[in-house]
N, C-alpha and C. Protein backbone atom coordinates (compact mmCIF):
# COMPACT_ATOMS: atom_id res chain seq x y z
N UNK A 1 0.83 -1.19 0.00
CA UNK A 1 0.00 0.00 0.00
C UNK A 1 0.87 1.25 0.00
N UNK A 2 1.96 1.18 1.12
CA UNK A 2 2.79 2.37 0.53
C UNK A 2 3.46 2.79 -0.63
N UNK A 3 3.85 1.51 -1.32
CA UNK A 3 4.59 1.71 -2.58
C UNK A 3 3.58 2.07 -3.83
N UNK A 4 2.36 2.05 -3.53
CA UNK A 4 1.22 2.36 -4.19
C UNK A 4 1.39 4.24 -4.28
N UNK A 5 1.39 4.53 -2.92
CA UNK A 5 1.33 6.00 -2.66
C UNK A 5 2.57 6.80 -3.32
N UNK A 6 3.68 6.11 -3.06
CA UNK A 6 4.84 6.63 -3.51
C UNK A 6 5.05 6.70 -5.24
N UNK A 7 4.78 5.89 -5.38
CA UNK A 7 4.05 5.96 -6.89
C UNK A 7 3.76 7.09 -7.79
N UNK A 8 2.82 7.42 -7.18
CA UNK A 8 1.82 8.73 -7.69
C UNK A 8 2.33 9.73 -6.98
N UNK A 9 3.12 9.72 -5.95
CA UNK A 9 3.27 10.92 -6.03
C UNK A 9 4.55 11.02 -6.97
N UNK A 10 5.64 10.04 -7.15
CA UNK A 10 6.76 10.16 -8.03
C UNK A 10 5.90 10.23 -10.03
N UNK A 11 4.76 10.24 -9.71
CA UNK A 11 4.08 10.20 -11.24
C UNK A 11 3.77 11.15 -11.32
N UNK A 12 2.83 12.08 -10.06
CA UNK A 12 2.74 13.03 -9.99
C UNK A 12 3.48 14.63 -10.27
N UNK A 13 4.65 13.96 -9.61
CA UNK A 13 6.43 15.13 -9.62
C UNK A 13 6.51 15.22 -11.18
N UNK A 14 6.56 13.98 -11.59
CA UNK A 14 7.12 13.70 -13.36
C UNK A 14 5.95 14.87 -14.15
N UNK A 15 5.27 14.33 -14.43
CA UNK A 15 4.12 15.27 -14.72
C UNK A 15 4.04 16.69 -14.60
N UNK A 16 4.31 17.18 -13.59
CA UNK A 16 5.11 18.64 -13.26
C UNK A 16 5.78 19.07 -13.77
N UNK A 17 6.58 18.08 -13.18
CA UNK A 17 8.09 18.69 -14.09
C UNK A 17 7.74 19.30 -15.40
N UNK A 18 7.32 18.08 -16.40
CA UNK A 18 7.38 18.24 -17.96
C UNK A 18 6.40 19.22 -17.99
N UNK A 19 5.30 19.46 -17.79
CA UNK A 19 4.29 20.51 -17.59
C UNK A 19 5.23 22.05 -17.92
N UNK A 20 5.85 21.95 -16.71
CA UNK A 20 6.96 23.31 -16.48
C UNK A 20 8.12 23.56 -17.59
N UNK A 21 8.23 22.64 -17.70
CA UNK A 21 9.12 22.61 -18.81
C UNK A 21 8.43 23.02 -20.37
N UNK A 22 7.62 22.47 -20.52
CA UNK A 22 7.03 22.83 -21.82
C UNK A 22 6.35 24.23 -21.51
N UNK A 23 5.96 24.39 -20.81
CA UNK A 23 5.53 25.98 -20.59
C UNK A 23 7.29 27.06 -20.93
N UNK A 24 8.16 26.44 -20.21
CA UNK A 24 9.12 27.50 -20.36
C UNK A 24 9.57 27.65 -21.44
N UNK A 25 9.04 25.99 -22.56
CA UNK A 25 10.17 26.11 -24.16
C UNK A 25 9.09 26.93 -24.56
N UNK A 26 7.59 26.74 -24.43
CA UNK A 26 6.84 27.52 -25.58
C UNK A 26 6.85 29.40 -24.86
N UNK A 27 6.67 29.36 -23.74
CA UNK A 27 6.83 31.17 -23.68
C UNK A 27 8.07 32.31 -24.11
N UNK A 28 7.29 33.41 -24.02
CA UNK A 28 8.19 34.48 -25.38
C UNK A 28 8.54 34.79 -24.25
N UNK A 29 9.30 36.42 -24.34
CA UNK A 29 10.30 36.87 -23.50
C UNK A 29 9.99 37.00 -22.49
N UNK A 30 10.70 37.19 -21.11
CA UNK A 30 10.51 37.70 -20.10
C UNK A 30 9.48 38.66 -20.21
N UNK A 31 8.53 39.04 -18.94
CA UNK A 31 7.69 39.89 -18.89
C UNK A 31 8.31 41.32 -18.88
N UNK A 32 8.16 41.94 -19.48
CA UNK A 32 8.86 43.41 -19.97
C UNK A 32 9.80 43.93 -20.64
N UNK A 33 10.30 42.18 -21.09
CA UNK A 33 11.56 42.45 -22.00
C UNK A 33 11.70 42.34 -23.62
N UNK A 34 12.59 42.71 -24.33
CA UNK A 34 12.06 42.87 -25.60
C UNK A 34 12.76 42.13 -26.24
N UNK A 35 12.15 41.62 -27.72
CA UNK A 35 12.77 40.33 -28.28
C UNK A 35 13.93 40.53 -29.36
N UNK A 36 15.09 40.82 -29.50
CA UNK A 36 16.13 41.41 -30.30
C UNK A 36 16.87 40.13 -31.10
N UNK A 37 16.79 40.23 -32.43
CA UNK A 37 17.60 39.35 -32.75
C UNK A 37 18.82 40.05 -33.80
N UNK A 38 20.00 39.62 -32.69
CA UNK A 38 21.00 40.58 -32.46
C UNK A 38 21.81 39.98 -33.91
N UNK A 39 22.53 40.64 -34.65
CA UNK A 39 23.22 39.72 -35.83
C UNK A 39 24.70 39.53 -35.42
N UNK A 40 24.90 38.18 -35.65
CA UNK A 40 26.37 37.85 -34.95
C UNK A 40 27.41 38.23 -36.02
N UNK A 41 27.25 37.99 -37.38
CA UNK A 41 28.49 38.40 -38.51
C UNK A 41 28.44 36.86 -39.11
N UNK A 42 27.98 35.47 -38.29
CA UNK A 42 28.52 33.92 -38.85
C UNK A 42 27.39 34.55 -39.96
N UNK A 43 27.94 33.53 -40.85
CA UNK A 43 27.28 32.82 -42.31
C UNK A 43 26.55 31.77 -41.90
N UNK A 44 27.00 30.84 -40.50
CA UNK A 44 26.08 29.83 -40.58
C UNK A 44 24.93 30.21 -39.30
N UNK A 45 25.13 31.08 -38.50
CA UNK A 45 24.37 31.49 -37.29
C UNK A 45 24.08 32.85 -37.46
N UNK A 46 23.50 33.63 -38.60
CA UNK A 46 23.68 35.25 -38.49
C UNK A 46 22.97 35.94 -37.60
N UNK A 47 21.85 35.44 -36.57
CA UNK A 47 21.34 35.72 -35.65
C UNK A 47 21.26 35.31 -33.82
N UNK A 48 20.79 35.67 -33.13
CA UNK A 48 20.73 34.79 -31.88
C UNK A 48 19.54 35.91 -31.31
N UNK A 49 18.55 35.40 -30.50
CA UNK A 49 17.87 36.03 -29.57
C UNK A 49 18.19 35.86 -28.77
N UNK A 50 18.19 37.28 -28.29
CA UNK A 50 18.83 38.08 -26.78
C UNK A 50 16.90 38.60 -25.90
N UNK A 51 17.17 38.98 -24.86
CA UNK A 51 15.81 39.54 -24.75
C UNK A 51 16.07 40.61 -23.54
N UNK A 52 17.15 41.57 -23.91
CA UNK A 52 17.53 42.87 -22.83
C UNK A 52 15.95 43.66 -22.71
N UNK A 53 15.63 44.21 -21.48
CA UNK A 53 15.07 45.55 -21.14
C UNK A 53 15.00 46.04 -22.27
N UNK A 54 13.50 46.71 -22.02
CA UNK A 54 13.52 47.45 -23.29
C UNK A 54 14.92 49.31 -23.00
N UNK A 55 14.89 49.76 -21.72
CA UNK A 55 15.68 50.30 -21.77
C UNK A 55 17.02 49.71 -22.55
N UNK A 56 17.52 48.65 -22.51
CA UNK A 56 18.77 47.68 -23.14
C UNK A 56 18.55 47.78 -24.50
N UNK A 57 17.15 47.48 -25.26
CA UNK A 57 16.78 47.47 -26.30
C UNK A 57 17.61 48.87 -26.91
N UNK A 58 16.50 50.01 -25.87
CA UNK A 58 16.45 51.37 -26.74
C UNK A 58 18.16 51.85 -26.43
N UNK A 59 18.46 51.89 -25.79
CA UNK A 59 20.08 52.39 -25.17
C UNK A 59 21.50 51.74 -26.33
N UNK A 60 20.73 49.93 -26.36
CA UNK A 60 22.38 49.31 -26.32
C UNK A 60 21.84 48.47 -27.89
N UNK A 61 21.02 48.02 -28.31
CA UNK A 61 20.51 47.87 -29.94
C UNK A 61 20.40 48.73 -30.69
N UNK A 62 19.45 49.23 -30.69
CA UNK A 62 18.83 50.51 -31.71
C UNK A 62 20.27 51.03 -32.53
N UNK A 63 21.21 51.18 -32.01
CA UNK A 63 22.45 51.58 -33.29
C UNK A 63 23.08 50.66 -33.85
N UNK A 64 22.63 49.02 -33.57
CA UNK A 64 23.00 48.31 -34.22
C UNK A 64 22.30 48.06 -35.51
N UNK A 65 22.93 48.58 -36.59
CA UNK A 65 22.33 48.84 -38.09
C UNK A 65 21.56 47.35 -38.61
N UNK A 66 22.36 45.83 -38.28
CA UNK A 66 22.05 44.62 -38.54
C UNK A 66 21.02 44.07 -37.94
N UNK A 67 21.12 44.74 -36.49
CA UNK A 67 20.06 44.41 -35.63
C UNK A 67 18.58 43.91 -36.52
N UNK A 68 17.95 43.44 -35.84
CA UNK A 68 16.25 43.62 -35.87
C UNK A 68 15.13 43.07 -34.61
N UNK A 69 14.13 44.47 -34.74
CA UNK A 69 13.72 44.37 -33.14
C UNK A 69 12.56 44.77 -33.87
N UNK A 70 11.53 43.90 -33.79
CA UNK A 70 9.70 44.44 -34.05
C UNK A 70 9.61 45.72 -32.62
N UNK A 71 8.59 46.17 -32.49
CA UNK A 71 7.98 47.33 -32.22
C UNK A 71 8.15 46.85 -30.71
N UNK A 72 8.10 47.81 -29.92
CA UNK A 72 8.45 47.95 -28.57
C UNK A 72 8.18 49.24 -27.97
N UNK A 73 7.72 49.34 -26.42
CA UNK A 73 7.08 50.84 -25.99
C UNK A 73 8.35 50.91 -25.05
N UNK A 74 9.27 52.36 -24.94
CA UNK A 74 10.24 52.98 -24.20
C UNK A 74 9.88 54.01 -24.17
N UNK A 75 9.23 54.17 -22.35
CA UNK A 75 9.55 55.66 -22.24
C UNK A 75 7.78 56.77 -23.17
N UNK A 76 7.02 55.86 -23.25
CA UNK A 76 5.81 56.52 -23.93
C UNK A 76 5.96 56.72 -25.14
N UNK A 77 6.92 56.33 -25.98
CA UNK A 77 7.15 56.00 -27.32
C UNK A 77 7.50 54.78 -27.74
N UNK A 78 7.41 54.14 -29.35
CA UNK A 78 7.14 53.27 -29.88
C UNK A 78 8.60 52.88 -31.14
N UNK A 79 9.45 51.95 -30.56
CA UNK A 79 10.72 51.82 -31.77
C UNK A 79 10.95 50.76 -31.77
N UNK A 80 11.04 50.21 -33.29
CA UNK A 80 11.65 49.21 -33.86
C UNK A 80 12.96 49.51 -34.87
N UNK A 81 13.33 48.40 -35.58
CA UNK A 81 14.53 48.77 -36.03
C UNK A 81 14.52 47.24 -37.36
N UNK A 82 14.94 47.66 -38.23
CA UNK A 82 14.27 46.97 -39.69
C UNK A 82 13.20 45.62 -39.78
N UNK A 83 12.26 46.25 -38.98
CA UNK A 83 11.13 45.60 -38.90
C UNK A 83 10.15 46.31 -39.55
N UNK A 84 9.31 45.32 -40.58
CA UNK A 84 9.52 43.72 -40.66
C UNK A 84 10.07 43.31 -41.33
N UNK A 85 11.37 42.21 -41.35
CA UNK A 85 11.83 41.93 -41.88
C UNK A 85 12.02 40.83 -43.32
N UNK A 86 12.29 40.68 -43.68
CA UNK A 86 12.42 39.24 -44.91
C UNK A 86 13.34 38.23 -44.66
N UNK A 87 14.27 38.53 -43.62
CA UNK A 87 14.81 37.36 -43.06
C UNK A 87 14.79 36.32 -41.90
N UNK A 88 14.14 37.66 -41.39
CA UNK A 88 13.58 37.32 -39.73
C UNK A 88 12.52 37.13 -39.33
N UNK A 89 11.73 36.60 -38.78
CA UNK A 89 10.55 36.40 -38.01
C UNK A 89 10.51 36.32 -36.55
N UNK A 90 9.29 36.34 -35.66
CA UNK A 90 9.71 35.95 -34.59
C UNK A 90 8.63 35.67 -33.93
N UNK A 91 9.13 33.92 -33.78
CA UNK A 91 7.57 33.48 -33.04
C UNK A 91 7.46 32.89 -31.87
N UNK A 92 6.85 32.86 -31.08
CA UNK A 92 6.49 32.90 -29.58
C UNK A 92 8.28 33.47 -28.84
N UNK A 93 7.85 34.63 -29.55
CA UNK A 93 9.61 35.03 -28.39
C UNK A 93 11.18 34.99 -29.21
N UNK A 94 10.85 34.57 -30.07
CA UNK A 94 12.26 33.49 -30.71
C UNK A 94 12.40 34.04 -32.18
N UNK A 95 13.74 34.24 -32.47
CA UNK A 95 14.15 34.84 -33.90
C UNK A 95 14.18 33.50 -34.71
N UNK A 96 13.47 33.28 -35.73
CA UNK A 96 13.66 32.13 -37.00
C UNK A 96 14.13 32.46 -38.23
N UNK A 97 14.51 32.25 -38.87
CA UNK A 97 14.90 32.52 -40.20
C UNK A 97 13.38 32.24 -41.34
N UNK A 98 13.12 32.92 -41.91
CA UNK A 98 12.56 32.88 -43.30
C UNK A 98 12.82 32.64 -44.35
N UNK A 99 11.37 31.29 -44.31
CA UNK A 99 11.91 30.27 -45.32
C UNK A 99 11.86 30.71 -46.72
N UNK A 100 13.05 30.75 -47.17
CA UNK A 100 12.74 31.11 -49.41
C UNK A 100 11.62 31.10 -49.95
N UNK A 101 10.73 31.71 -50.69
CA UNK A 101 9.70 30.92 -51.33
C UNK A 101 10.65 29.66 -52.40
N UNK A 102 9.53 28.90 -53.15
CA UNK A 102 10.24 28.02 -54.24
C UNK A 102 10.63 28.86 -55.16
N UNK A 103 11.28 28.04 -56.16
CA UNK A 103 11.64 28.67 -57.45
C UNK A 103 10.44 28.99 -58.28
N UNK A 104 10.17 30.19 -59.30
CA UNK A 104 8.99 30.05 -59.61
C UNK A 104 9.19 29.54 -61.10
N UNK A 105 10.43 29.19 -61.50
CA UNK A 105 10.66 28.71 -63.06
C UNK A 105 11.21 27.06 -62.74
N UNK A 106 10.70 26.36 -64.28
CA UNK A 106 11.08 24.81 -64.09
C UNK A 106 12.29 24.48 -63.96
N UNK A 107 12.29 23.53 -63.40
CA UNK A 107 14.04 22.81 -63.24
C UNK A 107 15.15 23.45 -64.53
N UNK A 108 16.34 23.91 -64.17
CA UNK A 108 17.12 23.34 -65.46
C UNK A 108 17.06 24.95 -66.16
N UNK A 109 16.20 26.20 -65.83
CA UNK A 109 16.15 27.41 -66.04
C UNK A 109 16.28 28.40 -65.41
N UNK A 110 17.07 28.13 -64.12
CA UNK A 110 17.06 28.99 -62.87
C UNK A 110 17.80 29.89 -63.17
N UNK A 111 17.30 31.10 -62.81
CA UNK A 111 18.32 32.35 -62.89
C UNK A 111 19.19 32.46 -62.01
N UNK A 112 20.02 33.45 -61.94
CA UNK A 112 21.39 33.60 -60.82
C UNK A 112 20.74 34.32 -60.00
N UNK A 113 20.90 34.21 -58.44
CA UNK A 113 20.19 34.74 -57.84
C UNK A 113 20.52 36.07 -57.39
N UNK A 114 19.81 36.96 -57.37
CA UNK A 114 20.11 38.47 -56.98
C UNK A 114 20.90 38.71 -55.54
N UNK A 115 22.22 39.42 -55.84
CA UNK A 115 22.84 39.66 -54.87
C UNK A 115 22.60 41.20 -54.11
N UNK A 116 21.57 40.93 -52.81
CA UNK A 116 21.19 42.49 -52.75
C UNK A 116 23.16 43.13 -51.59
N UNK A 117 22.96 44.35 -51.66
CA UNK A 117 24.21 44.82 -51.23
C UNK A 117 23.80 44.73 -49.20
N UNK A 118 24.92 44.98 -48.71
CA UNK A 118 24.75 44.53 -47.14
C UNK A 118 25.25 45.85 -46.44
N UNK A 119 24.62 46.16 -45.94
CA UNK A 119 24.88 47.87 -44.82
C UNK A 119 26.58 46.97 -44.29
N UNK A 120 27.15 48.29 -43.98
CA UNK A 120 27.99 47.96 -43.16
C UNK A 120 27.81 48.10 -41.77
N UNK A 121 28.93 47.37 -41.22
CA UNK A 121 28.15 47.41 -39.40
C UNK A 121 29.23 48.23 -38.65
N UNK A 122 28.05 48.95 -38.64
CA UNK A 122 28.84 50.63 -37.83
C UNK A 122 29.50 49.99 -36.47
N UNK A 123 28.16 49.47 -35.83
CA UNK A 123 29.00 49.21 -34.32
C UNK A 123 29.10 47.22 -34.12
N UNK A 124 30.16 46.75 -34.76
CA UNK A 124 29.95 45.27 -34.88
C UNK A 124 30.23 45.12 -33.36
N UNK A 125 28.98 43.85 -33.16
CA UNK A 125 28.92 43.07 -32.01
C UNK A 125 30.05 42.59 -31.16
N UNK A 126 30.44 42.47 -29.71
CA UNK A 126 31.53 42.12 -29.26
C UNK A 126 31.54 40.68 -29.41
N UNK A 127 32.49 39.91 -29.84
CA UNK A 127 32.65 38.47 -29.31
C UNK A 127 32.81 38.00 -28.20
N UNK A 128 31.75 37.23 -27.96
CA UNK A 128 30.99 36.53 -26.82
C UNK A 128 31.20 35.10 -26.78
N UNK A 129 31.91 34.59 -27.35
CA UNK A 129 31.52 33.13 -27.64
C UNK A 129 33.06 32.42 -27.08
């Protein structure tokens, strides 16, 4: 009978746990904080979400030219920074990349793809890694 009890409550704990856990992978930023997806310079990682204060946002992003930050309230005003984007998205909290559309011509006729030009980065990111 005790090992009955102990049971459920060790089924019980489990259950929790994962509960908590899946709540923390699916929620967006901290409550008051803003969702920045900061550009690192990689070719294979050109982004990472950060989620500073929006004071952090408006102070220590906003002159980052690569940056991109959807809309955010500082201070009784309203700033983003190359939002919305075509590379970026950002869903429940989290910077993703945007997927290509397809090709819209048949196999075997593809054009070269347009090389658009790239801002330079006034204030490049410190290395962190």
């Amino acid at each position: 009978m005790v090992r009955a009890g102990w049971r459920a409550t060790i089924a019980i704990a489990v259950v929790g746990a994962v509960t908590m856990i899946g709540v923390a992978a699916t929620a967006g930023p901290p409550s008051g904080n803003v969702t920045v997806c900061h550009q690192t310079g990689s070719s294979t990682n050109p982004f990472v979400t950060i989620h500073p204060s929006a004071s952090g946002a408006y102070h220590g992003h906003l002159q980052h030219s690569g940056d991109v930050i959807p809309p955010f309230a500082y201070q009784g005003n309203t700033y983003s920074l190359n939002w919305p984007s075509s590379q970026i998205d950002v869903v429940n909290g989290e910077c993703v990349a945007v997927s290509a559309p397809p090709p819209s011509q048949p196999p075997g006729q593809e054009q070269p793809p347009e090389v658009e030009p790239k801002l330079p980065i006034v204030n490049p990111p410190p290395f962190t890694g």
